[in-house]
N, C-alpha and C. Protein backbone atom coordinates (compact mmCIF):
# COMPACT_ATOMS: atom_id res chain seq x y z
N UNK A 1 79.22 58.29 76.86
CA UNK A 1 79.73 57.68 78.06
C UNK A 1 81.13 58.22 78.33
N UNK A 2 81.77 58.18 79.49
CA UNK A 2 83.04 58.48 79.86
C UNK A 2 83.74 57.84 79.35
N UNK A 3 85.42 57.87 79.21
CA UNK A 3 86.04 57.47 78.67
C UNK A 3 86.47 56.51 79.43
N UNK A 4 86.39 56.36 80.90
CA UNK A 4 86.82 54.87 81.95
C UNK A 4 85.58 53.90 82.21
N UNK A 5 84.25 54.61 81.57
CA UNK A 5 83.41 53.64 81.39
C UNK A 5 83.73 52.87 80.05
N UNK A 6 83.78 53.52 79.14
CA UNK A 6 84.14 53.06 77.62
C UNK A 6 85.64 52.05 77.64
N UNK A 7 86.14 51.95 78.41
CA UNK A 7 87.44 51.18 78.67
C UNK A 7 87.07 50.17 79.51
N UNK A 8 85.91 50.42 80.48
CA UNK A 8 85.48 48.67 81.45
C UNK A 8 84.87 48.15 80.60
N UNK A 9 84.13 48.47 79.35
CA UNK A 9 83.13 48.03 78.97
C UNK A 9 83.86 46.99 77.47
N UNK A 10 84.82 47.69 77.11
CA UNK A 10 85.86 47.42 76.16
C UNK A 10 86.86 46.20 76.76
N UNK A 11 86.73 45.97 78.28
CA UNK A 11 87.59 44.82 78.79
C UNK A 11 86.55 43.94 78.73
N UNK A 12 85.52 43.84 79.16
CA UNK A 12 84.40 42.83 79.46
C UNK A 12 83.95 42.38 78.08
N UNK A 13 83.66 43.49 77.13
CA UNK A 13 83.64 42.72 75.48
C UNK A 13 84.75 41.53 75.43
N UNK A 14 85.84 41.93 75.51
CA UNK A 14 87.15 41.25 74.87
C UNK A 14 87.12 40.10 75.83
N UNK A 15 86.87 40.35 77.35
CA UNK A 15 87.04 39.08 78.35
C UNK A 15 86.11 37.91 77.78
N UNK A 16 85.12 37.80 77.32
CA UNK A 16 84.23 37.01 76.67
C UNK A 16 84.51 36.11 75.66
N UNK A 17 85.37 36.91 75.12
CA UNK A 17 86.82 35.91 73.70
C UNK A 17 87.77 35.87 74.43
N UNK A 18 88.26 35.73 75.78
CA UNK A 18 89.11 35.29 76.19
C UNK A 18 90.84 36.14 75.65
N UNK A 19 90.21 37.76 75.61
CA UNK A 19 91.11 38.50 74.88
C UNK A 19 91.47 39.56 76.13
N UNK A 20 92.71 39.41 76.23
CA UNK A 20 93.09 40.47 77.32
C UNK A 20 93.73 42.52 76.98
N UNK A 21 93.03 42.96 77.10
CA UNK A 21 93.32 44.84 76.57
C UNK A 21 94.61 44.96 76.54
N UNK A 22 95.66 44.72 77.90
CA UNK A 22 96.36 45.11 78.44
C UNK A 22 97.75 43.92 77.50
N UNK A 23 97.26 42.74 77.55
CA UNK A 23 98.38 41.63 76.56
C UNK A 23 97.91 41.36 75.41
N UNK A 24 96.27 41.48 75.20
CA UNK A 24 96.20 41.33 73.28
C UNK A 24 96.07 42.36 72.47
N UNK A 25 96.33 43.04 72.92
CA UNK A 25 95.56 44.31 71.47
C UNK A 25 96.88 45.08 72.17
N UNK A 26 97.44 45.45 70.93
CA UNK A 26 98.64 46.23 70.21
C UNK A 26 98.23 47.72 69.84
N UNK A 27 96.98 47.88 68.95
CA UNK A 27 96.79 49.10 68.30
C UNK A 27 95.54 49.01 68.29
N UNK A 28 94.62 50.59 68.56
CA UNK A 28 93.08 50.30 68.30
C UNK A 28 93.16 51.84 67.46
N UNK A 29 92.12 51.89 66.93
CA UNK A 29 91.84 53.13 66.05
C UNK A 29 90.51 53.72 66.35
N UNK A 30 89.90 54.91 66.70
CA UNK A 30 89.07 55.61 67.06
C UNK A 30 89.11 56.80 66.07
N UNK A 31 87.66 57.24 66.24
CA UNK A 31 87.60 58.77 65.74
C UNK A 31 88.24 59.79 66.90
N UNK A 32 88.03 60.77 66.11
CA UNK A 32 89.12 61.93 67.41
C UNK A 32 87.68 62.93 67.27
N UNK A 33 86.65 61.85 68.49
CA UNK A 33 86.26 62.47 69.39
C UNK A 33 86.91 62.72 70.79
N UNK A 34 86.52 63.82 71.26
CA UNK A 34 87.47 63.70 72.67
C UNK A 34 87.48 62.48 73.90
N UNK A 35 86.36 62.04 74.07
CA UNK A 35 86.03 60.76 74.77
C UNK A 35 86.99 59.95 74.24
N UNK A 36 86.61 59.33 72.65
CA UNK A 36 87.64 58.29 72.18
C UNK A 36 88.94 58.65 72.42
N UNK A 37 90.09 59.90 72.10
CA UNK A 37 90.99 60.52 73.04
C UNK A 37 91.54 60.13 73.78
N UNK A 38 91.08 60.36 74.82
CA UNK A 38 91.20 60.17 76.54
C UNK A 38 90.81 58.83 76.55
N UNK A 39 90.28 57.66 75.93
CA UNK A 39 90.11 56.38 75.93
C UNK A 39 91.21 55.56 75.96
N UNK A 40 92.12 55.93 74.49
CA UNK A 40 92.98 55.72 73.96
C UNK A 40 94.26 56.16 74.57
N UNK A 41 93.89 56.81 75.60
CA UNK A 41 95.12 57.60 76.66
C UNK A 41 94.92 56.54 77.92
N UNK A 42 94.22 55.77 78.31
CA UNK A 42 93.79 54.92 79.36
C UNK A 42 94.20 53.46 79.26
N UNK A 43 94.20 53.20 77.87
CA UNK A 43 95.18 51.52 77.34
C UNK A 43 96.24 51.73 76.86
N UNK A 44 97.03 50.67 77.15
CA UNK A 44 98.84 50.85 77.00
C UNK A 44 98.37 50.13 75.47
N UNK A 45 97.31 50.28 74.09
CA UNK A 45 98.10 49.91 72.90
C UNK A 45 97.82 51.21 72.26
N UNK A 46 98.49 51.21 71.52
CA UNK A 46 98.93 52.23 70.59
C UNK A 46 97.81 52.83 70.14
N UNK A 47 97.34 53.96 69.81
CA UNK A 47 96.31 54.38 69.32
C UNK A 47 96.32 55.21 67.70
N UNK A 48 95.66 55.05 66.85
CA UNK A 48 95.41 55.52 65.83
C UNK A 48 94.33 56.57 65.43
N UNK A 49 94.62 57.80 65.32
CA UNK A 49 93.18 58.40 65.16
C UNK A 49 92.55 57.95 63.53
N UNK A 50 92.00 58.09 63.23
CA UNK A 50 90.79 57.78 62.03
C UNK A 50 91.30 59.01 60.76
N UNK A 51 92.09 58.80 59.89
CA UNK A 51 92.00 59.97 58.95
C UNK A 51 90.85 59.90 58.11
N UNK A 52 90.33 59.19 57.46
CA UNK A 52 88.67 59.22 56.87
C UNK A 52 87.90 59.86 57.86
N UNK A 53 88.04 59.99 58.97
CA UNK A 53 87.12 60.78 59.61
C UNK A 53 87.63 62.25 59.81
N UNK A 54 88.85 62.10 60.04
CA UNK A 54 89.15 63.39 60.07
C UNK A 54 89.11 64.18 58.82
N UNK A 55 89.09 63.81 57.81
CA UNK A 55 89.00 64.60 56.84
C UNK A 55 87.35 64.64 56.68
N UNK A 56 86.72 64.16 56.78
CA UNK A 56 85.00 64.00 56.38
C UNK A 56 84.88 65.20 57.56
N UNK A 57 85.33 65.51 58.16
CA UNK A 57 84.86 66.22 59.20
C UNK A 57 85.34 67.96 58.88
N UNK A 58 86.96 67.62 58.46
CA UNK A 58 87.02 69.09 57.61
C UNK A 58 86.39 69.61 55.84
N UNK A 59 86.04 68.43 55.16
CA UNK A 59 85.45 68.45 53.93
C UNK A 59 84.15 69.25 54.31
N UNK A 60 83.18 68.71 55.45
CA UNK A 60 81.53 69.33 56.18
C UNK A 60 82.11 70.37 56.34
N UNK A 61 83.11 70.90 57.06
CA UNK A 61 82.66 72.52 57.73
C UNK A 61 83.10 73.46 56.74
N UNK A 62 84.16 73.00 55.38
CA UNK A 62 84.12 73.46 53.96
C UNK A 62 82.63 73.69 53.37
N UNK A 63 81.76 72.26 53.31
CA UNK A 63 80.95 72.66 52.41
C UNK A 63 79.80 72.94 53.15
N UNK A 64 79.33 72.81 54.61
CA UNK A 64 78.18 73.52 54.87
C UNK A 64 78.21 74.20 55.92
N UNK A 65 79.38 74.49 56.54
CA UNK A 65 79.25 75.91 57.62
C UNK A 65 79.33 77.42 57.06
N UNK A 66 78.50 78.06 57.55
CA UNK A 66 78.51 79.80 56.73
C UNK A 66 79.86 80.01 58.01
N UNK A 67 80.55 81.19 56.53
CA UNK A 67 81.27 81.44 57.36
C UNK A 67 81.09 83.29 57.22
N UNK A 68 80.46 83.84 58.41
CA UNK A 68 80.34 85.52 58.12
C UNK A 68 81.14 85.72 58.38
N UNK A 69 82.40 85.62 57.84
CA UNK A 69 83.55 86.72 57.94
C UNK A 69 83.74 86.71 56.21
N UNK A 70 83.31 86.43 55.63
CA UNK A 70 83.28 86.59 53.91
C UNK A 70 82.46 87.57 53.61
N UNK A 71 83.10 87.88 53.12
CA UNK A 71 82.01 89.99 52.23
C UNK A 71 81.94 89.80 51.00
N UNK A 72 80.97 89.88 50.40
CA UNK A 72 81.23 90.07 49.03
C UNK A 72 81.41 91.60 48.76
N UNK A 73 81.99 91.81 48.02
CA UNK A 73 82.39 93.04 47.87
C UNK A 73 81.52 93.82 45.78
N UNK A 74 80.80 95.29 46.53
CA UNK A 74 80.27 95.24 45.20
C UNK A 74 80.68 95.74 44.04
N UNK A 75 80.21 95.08 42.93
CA UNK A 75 80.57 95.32 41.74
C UNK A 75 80.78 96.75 41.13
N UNK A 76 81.79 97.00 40.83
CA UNK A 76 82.28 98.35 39.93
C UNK A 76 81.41 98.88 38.75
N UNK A 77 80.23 99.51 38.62
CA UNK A 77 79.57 99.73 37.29
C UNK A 77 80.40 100.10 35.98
N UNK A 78 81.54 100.91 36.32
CA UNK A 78 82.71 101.47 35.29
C UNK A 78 83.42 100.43 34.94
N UNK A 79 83.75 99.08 35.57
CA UNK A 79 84.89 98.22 35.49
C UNK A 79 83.62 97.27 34.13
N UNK A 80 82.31 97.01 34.39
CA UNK A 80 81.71 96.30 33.43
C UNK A 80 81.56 97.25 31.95
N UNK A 81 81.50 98.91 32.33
CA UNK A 81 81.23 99.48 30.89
C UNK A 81 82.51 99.06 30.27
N UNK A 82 83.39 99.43 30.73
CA UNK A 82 84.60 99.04 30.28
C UNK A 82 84.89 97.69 29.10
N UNK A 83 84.69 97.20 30.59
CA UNK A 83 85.18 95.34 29.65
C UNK A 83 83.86 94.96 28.88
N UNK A 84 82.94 95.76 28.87
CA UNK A 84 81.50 95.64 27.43
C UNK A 84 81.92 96.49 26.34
N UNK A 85 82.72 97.09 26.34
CA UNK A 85 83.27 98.37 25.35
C UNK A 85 84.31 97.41 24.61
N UNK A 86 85.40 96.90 25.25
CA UNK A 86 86.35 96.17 24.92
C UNK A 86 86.00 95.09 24.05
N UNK A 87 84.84 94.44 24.55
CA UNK A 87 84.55 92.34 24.28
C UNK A 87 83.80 93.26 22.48
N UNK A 88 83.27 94.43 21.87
CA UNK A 88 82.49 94.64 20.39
C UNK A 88 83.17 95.74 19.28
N UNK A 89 83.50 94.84 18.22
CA UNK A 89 83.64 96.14 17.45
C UNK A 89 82.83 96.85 17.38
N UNK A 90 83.61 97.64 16.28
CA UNK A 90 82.92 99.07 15.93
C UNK A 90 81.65 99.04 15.10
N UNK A 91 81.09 98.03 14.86
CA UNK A 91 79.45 97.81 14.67
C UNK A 91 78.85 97.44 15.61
N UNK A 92 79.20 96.80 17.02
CA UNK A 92 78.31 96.88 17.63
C UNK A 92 78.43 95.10 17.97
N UNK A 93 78.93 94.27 17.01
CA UNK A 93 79.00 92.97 16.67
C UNK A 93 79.91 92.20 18.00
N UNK A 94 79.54 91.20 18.51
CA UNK A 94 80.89 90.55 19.62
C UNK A 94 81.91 90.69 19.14
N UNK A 95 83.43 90.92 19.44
CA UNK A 95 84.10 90.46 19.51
C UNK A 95 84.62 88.93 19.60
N UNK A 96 84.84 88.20 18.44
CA UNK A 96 85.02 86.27 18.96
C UNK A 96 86.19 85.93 18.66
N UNK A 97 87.51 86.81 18.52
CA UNK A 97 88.62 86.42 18.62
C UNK A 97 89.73 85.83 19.91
């Protein structure tokens, strides 16, 4: 819904408890969707955006958006003979120091 529908609809809740937008409510808190936004830009109380949401929202695009600008880059065959040469003595035995 719009954000000046979401604000008539938010007076007529409150008119019902005999609660006025404009003289009872001080502070409201919304997610920072853009609607809620521009809601919260339309009543004179103070607005709070939601940090539990805002962070749940950057935690998701951490753990399940691909991001193709990441390369894996491939493995060196010389860089593993190497560090397999290094990790055994001279029998052949691990290295476990």
């Amino acid at each position: 819904m719009p954000a000046t529908i979401c604000v008539e609809t938010l007076r007529k809740k409150l008119k019902k408890f005999e609660i006025d937008l404009d003289e009872d409510i001080v502070a409201i808190t919304t997610d920072g969707a853009s609607v809620m936004v521009k809601t919260g830009s339309l009543v004179p109380a103070f607005q709070q955006l939601c940090y539990a949401h805002g962070l749940q929202l950057g935690i998701l695009d951490v753990l399940y958006k691909k991001n193709e600008s990441i390369r894996q880059e491939p493995i060196d065959d010389d860089i593993l003979d190497n560090s397999e040469a290094e990790s055994n003595d001279n029998d052949g035995r691990p290295n476990i120091s």
